[in-house]
C-alpha atoms as a PDB file:
ATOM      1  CA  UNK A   1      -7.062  -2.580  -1.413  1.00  0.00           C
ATOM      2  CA  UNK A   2      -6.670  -4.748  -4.439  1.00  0.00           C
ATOM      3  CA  UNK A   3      -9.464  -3.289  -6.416  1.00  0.00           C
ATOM      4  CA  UNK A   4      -7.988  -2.027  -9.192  1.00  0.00           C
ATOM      5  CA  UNK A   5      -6.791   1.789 -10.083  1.00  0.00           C
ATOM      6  CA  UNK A   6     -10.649   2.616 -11.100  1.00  0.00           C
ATOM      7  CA  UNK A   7     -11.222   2.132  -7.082  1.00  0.00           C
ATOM      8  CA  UNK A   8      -9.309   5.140  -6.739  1.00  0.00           C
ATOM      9  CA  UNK A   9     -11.286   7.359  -9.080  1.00  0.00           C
ATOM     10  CA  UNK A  10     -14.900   6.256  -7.820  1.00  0.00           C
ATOM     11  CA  UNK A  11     -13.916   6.565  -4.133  1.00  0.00           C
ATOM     12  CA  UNK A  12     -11.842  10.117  -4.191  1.00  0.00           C
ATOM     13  CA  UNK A  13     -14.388  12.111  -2.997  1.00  0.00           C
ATOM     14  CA  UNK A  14     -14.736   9.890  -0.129  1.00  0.00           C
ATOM     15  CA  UNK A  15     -11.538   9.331   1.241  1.00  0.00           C
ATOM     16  CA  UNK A  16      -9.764  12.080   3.523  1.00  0.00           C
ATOM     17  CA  UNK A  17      -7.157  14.148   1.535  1.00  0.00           C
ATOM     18  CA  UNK A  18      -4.018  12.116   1.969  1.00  0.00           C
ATOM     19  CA  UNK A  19      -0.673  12.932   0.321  1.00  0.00           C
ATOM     20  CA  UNK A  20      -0.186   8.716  -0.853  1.00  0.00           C
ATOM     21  CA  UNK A  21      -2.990   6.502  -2.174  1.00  0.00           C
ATOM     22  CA  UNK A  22      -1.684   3.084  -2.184  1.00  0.00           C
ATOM     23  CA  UNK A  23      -3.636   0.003  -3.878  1.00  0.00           C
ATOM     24  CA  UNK A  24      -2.697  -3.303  -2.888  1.00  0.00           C
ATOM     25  CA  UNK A  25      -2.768  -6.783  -4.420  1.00  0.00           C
ATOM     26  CA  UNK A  26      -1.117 -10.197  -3.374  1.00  0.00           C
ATOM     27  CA  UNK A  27       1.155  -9.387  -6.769  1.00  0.00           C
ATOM     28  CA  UNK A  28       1.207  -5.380  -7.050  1.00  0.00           C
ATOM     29  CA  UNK A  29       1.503  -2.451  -4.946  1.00  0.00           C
ATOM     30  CA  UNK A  30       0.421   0.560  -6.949  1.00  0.00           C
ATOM     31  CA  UNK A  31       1.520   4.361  -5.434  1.00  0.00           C
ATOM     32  CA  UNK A  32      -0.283   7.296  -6.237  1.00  0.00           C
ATOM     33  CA  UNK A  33       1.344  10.751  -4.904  1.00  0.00           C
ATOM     34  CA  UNK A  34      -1.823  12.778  -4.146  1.00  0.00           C
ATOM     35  CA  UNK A  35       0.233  16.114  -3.202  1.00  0.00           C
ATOM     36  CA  UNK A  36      -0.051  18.033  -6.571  1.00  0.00           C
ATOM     37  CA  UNK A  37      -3.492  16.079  -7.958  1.00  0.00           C
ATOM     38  CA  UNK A  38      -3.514  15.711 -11.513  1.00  0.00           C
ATOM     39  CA  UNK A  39      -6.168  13.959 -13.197  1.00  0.00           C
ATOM     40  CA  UNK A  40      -8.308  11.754 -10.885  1.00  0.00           C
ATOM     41  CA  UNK A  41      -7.875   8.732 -13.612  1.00  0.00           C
ATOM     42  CA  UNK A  42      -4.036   9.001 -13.629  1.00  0.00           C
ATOM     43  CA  UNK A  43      -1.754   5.994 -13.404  1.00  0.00           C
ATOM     44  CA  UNK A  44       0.091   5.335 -10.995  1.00  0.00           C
ATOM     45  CA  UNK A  45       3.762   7.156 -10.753  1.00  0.00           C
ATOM     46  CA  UNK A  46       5.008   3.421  -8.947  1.00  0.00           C
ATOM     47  CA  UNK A  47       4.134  -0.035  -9.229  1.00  0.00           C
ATOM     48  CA  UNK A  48       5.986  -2.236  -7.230  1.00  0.00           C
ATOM     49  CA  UNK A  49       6.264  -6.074  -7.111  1.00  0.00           C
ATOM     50  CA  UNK A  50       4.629  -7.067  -4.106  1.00  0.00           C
ATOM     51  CA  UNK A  51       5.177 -10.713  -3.710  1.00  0.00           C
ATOM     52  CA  UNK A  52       8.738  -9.643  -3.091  1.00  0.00           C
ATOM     53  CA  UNK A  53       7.152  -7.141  -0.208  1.00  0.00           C
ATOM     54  CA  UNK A  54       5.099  -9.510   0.983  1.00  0.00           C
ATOM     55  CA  UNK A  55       6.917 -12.864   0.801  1.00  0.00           C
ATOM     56  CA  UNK A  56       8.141 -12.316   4.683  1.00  0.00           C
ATOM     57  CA  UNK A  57       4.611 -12.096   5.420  1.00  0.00           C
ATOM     58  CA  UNK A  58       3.388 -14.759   3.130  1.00  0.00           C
ATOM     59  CA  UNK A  59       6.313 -17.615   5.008  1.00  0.00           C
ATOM     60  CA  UNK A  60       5.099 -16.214   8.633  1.00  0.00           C
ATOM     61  CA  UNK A  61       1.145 -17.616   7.625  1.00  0.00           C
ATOM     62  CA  UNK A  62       2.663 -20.503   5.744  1.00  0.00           C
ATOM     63  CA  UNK A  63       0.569 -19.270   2.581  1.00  0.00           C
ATOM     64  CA  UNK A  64       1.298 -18.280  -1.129  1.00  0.00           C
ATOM     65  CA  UNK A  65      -0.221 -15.169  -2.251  1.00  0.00           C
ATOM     66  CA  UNK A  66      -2.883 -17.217  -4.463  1.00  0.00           C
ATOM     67  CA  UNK A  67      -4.280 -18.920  -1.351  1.00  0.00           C
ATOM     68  CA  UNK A  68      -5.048 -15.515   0.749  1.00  0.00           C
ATOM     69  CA  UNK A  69      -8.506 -14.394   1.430  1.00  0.00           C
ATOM     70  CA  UNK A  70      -9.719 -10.778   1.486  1.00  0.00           C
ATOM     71  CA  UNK A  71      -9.492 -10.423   4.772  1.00  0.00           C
ATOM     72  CA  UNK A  72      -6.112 -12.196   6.071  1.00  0.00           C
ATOM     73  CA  UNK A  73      -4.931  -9.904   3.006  1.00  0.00           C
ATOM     74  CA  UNK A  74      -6.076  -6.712   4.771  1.00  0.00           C
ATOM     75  CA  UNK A  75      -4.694  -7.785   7.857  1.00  0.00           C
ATOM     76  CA  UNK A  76      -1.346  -8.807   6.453  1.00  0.00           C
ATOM     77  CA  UNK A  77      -1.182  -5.179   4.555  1.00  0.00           C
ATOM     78  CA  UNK A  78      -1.545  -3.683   7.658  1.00  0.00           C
ATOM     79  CA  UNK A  79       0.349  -5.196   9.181  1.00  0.00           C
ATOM     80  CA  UNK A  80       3.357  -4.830   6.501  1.00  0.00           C
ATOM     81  CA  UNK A  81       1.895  -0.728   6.576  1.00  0.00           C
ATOM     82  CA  UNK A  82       2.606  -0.764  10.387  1.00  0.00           C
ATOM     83  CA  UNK A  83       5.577  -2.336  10.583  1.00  0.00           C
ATOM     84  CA  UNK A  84       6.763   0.583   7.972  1.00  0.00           C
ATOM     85  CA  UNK A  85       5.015   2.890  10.708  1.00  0.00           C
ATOM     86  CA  UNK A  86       6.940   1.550  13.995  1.00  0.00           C
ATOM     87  CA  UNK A  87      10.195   0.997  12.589  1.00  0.00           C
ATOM     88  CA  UNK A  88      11.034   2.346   8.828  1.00  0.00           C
ATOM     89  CA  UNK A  89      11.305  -1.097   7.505  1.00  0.00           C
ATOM     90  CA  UNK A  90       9.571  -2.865   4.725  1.00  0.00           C
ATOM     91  CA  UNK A  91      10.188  -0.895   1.089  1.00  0.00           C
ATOM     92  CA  UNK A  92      12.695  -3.436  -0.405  1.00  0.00           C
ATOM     93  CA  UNK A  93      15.779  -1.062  -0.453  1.00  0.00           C
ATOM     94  CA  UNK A  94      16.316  -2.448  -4.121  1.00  0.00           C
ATOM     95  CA  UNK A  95      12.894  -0.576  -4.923  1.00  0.00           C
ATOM     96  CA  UNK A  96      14.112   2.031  -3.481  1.00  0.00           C
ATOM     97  CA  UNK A  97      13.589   5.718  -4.901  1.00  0.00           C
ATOM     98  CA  UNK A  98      13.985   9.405  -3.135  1.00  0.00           C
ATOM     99  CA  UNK A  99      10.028   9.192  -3.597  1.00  0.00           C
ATOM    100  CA  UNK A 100       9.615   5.606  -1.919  1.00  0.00           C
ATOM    101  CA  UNK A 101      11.767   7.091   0.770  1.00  0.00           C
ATOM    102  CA  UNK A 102       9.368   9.474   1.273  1.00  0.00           C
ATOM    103  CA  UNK A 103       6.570   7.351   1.677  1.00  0.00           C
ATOM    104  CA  UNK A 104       8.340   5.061   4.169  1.00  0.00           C
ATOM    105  CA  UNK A 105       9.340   8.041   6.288  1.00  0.00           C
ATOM    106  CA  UNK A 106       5.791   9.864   6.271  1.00  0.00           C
ATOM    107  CA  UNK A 107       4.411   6.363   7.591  1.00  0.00           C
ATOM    108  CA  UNK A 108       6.819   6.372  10.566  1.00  0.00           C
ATOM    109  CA  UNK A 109       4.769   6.792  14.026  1.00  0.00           C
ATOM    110  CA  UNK A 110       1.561   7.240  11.541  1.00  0.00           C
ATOM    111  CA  UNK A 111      -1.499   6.020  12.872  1.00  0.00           C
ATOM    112  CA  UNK A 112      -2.447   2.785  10.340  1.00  0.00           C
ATOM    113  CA  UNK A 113      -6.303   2.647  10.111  1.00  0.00           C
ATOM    114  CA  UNK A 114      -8.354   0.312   8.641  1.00  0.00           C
ATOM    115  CA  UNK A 115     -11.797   0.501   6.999  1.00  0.00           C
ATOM    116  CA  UNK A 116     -11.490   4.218   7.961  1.00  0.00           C
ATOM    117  CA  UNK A 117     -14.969   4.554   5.484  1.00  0.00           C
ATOM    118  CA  UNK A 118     -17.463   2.084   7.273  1.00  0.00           C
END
């Protein structure tokens, strides 16, 4: 998360196949949609504003994005991806797009892992 869409390239080969690849920042969310691969340096087909996404998350820490470390950013991700997971909630529906939609209804009951590569 947050590393940039070169992450993606250099760690393809070892992440599990996946149909979504999703980088996140404190500022951006950037989608990838992994079901018909293209060219492993692609950009992303959605970048979203994620201090909008996050901003719920952000008031329940009392932090602004600029103050988060790594880690209470991972954890706050996950917990945003879970919360997608349990209930179908957390795409702003203004972002909203048939392929957002998608996403947000292939997390529900997903399994949310982290540092599946350790």
């Amino acid at each position: 998360m947050g590393c940039g869409a070169e992450k993606k390239h250099a760690l393809h080969g070892l992440l599990p196949l996946a149909k979504y690849f999703l980088i996140a920042t404190p500022e951006r969310l950037y989608l990838w949609n992994q079901e018909h691969p293209g060219q492993a340096d692609a950009p992303p087909e959605y970048t979203i504003d994620a201090t909008e996404e996050f901003q719920p998350w952000f008031r329940r820490l009392s932090l602004e994005p600029s103050d988060i470390g790594p880690e209470a950013f991972e954890l706050l991700v996950h917990a945003w991806l879970s919360g997608i997971a349990r209930s179908g909630e957390g795409i702003s529906q203004d972002v909203a797009t048939p392929w957002l939609a998608e996403l947000t209804g292939s997390l529900q009951q997903a399994r949310i892992e982290m540092n599946p590569i350790q």
